[in-house]
PDB file of N, CA and C in Angstrom:
ATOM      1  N   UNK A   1      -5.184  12.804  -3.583  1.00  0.00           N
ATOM      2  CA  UNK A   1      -5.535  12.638  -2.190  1.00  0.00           C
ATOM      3  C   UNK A   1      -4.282  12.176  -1.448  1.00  0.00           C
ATOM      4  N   UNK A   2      -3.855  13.038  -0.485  1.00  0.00           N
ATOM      5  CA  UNK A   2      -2.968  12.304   0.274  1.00  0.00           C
ATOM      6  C   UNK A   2      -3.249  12.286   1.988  1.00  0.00           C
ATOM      7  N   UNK A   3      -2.465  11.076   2.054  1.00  0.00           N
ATOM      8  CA  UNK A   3      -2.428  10.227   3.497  1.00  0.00           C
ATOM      9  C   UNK A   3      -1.452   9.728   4.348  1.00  0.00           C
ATOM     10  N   UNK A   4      -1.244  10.264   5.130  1.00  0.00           N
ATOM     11  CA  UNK A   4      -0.164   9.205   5.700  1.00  0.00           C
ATOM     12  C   UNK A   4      -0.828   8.246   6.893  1.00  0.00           C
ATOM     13  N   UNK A   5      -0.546   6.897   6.811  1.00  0.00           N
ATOM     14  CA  UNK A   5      -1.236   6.585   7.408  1.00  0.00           C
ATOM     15  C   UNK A   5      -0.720   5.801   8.655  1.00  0.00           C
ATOM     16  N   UNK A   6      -1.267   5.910   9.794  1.00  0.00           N
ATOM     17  CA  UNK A   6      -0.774   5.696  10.958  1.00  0.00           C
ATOM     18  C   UNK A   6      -0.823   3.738  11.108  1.00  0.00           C
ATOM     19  N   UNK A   7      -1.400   3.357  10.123  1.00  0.00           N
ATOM     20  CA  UNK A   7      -1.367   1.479  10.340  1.00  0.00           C
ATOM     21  C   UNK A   7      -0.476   1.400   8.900  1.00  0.00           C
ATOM     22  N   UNK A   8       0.553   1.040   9.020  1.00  0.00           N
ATOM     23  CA  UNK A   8       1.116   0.964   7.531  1.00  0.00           C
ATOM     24  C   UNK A   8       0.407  -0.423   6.696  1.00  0.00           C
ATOM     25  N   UNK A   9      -0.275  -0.961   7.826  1.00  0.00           N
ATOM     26  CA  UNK A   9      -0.853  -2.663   7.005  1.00  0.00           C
ATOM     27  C   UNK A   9      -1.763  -2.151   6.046  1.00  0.00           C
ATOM     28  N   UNK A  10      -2.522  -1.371   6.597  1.00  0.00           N
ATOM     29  CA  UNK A  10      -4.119  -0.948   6.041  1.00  0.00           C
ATOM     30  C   UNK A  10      -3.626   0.264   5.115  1.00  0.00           C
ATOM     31  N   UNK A  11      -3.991   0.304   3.600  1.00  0.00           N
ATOM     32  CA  UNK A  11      -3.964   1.140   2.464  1.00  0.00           C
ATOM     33  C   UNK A  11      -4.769   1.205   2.065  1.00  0.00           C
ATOM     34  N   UNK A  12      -5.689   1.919   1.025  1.00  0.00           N
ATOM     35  CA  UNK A  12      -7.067   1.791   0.308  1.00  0.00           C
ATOM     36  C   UNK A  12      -6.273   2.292  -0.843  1.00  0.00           C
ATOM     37  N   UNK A  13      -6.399   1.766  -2.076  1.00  0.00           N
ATOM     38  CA  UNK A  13      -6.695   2.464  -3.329  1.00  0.00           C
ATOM     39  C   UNK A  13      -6.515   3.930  -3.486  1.00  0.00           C
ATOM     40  N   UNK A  14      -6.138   4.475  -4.142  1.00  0.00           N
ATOM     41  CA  UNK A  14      -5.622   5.673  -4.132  1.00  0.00           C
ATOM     42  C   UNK A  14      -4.886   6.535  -3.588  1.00  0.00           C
ATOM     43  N   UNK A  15      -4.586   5.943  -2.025  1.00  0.00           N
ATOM     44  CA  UNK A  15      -3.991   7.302  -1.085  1.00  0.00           C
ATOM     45  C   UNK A  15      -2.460   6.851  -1.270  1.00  0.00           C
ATOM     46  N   UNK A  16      -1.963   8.022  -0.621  1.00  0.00           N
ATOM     47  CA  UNK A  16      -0.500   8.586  -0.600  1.00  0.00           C
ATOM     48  C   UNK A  16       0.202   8.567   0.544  1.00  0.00           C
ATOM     49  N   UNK A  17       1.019   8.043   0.458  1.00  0.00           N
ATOM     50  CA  UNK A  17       2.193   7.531   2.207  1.00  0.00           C
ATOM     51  C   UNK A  17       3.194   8.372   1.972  1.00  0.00           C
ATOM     52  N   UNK A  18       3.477   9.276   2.874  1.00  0.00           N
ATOM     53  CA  UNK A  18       4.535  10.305   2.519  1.00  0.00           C
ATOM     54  C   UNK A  18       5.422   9.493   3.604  1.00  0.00           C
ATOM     55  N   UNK A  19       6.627   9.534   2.817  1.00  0.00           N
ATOM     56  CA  UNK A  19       7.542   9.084   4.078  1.00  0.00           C
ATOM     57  C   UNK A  19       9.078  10.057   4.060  1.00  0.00           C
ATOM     58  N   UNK A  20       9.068  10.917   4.916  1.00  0.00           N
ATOM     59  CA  UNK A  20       9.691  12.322   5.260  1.00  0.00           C
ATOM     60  C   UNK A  20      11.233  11.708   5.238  1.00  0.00           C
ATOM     61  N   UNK A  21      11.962  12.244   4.506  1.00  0.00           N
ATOM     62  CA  UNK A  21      13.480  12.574   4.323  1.00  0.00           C
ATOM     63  C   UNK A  21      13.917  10.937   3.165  1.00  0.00           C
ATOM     64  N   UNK A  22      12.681  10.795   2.490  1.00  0.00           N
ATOM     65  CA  UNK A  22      13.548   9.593   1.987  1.00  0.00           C
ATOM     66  C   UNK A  22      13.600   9.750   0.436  1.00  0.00           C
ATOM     67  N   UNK A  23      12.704  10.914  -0.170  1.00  0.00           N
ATOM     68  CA  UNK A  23      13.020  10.863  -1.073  1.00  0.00           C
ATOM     69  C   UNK A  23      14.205  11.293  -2.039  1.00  0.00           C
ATOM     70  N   UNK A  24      14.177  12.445  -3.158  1.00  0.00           N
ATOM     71  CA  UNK A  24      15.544  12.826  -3.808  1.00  0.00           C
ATOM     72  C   UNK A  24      15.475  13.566  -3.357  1.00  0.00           C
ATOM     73  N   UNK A  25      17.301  13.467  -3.274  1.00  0.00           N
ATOM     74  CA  UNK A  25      17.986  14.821  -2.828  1.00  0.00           C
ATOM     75  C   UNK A  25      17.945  15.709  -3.513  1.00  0.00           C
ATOM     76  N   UNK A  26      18.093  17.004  -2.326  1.00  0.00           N
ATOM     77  CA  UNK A  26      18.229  18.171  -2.547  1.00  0.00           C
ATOM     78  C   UNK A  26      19.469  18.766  -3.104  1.00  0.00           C
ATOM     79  N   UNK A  27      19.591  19.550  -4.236  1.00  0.00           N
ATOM     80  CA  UNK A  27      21.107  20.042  -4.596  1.00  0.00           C
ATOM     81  C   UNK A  27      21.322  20.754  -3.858  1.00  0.00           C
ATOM     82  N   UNK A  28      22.325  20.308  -3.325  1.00  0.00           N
ATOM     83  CA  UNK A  28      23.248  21.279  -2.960  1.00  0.00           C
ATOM     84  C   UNK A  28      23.406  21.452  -1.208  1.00  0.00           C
ATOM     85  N   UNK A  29      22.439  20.717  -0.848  1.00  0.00           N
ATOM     86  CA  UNK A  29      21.882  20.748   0.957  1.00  0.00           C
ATOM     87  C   UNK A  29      22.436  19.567   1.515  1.00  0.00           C
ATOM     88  N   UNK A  30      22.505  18.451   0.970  1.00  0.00           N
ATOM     89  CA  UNK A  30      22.968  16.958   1.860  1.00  0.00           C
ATOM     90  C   UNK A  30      21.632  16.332   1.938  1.00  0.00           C
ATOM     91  N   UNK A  31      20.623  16.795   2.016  1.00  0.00           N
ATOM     92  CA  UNK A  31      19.308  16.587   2.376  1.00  0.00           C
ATOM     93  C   UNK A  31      18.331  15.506   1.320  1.00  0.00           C
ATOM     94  N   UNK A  32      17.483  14.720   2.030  1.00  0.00           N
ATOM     95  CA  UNK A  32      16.658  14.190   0.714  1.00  0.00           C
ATOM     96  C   UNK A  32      15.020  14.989   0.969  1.00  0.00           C
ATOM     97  N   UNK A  33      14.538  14.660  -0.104  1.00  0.00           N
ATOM     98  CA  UNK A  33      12.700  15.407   0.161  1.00  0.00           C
ATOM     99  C   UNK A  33      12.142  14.359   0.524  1.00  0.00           C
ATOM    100  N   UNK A  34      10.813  14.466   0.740  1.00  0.00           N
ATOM    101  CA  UNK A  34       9.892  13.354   0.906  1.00  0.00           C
ATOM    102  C   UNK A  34       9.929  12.586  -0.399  1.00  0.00           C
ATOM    103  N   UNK A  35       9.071  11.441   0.178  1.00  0.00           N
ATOM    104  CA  UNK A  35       8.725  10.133  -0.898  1.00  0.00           C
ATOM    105  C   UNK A  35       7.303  10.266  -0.765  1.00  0.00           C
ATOM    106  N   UNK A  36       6.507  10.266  -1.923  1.00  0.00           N
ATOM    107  CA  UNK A  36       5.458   9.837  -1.842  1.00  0.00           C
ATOM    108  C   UNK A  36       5.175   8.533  -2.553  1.00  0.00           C
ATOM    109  N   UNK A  37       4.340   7.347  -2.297  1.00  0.00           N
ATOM    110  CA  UNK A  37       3.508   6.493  -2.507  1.00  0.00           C
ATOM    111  C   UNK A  37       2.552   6.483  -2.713  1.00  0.00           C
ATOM    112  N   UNK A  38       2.441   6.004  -3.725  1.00  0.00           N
ATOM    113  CA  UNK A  38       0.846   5.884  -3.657  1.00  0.00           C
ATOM    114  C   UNK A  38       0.172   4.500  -4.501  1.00  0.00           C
ATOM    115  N   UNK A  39      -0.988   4.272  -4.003  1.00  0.00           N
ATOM    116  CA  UNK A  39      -1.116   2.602  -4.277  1.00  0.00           C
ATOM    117  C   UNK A  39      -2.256   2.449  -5.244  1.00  0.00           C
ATOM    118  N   UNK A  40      -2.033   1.715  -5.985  1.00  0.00           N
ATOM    119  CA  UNK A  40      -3.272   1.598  -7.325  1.00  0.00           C
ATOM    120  C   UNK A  40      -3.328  -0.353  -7.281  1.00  0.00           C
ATOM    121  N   UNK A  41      -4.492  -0.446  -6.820  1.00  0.00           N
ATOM    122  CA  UNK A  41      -5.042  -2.056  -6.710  1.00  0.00           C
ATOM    123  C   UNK A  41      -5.684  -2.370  -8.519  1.00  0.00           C
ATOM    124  N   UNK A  42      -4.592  -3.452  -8.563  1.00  0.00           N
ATOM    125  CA  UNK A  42      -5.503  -4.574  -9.992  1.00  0.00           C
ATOM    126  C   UNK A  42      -5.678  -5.549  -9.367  1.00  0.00           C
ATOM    127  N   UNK A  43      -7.311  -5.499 -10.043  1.00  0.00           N
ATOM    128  CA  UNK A  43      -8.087  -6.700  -9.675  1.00  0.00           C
ATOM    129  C   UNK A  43      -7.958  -7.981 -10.947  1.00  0.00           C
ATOM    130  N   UNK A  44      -7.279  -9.425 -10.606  1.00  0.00           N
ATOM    131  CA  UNK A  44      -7.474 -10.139 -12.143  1.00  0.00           C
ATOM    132  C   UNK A  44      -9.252  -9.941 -12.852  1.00  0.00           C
ATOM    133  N   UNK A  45      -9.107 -10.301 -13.707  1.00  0.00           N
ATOM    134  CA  UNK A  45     -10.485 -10.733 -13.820  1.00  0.00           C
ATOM    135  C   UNK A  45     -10.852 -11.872 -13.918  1.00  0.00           C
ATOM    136  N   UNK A  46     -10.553 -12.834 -14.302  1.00  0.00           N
ATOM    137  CA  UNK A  46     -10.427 -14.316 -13.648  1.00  0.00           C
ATOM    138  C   UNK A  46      -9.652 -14.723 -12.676  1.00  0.00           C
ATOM    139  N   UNK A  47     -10.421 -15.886 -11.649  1.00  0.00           N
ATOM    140  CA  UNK A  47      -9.259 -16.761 -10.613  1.00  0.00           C
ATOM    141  C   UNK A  47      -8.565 -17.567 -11.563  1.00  0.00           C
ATOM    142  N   UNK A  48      -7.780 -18.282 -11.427  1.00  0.00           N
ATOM    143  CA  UNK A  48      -6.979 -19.449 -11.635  1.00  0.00           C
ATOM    144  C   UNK A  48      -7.620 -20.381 -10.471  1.00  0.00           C
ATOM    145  N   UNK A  49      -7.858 -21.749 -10.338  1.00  0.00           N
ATOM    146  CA  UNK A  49      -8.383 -22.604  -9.375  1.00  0.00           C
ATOM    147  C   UNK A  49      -7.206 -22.551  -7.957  1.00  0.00           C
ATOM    148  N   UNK A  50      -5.647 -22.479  -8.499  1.00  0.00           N
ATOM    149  CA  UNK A  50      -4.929 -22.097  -7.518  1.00  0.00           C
ATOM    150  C   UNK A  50      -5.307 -20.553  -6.532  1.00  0.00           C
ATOM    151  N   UNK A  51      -5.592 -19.674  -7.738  1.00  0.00           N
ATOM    152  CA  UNK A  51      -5.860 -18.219  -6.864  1.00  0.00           C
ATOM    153  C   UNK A  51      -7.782 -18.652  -5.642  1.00  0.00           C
ATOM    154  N   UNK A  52      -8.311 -19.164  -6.612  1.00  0.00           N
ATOM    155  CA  UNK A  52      -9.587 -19.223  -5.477  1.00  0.00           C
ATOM    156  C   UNK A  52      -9.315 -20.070  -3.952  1.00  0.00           C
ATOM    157  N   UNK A  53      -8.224 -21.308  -4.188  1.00  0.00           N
ATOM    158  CA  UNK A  53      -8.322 -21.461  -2.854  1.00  0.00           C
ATOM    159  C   UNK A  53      -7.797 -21.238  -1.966  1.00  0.00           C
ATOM    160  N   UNK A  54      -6.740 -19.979  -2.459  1.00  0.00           N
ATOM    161  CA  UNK A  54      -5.791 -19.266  -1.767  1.00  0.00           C
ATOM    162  C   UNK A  54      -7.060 -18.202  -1.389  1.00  0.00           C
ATOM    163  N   UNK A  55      -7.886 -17.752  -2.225  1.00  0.00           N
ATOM    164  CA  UNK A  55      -8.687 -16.581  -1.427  1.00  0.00           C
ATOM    165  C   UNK A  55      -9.526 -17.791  -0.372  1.00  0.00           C
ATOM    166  N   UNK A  56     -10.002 -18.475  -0.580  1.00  0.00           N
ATOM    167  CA  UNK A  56     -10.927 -19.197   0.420  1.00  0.00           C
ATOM    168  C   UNK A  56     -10.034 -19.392   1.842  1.00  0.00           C
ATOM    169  N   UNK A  57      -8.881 -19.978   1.623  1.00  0.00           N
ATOM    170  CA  UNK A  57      -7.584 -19.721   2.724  1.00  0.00           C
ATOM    171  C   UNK A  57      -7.646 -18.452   3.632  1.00  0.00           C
ATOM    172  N   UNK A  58      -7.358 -17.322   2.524  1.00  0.00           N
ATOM    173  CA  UNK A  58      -6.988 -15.880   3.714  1.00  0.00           C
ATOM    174  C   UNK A  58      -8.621 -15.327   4.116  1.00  0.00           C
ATOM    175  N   UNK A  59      -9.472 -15.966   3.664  1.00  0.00           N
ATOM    176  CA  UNK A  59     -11.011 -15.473   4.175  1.00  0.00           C
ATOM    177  C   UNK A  59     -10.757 -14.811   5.675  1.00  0.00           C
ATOM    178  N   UNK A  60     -10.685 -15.869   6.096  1.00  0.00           N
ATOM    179  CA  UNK A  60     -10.672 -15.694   7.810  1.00  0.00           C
ATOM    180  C   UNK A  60      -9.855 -15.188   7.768  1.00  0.00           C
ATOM    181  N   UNK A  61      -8.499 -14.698   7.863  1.00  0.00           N
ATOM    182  CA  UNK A  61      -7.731 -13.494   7.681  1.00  0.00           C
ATOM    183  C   UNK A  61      -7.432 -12.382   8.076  1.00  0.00           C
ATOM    184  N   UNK A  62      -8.353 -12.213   6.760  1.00  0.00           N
ATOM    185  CA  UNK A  62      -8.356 -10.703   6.483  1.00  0.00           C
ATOM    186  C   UNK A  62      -9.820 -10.817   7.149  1.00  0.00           C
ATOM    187  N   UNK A  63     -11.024 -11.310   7.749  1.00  0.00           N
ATOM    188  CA  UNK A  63     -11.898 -11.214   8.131  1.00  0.00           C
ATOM    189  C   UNK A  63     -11.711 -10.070   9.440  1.00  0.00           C
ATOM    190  N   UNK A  64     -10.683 -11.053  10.097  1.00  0.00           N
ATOM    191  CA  UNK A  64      -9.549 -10.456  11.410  1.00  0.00           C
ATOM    192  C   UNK A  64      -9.380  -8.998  11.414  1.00  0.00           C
ATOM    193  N   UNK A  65      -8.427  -8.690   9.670  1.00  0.00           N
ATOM    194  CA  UNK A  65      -7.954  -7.596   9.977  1.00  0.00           C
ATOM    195  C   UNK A  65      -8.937  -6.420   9.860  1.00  0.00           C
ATOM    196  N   UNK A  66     -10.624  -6.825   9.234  1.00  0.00           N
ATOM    197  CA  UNK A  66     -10.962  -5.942   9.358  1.00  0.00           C
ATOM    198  C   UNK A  66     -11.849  -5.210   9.757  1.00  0.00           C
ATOM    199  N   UNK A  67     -11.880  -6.349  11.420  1.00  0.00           N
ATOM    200  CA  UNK A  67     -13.066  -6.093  12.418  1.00  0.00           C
ATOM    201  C   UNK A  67     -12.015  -5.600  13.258  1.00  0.00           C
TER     202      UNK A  67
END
């Protein structure tokens, strides 16, 4: 699946950010190709007591970013 996406903040899981002239060069042209990205989220499976009150922290947040 690819995406480029017009909010660079906001990514979901799987998609693809092409970003035009940055990837490898072309032989022989001067030129580079695109870059693609693409984003794969790990989730821990346990908090650490430090990680939970850092999530309780950005609650409100990201609440923000995603109303």
């Amino acid at each position: 699946m690819y995406h480029a996406s017009a909010d660079p903040l906001m990514h979901r899981a799987g998609f693809v950010d092409v970003i035009k002239g940055e990837g490898m060069p072309r032989f022989g042209t001067g030129f580079h190709g695109d870059l693609y990205v693409e984003y794969k989220v790990v989730l821990p499976l346990e908090l650490s007591p430090k990680m939970r009150r850092s999530k309780f922290l950005l609650q409100p947040i990201l609440m923000n970013l995603m109303s």
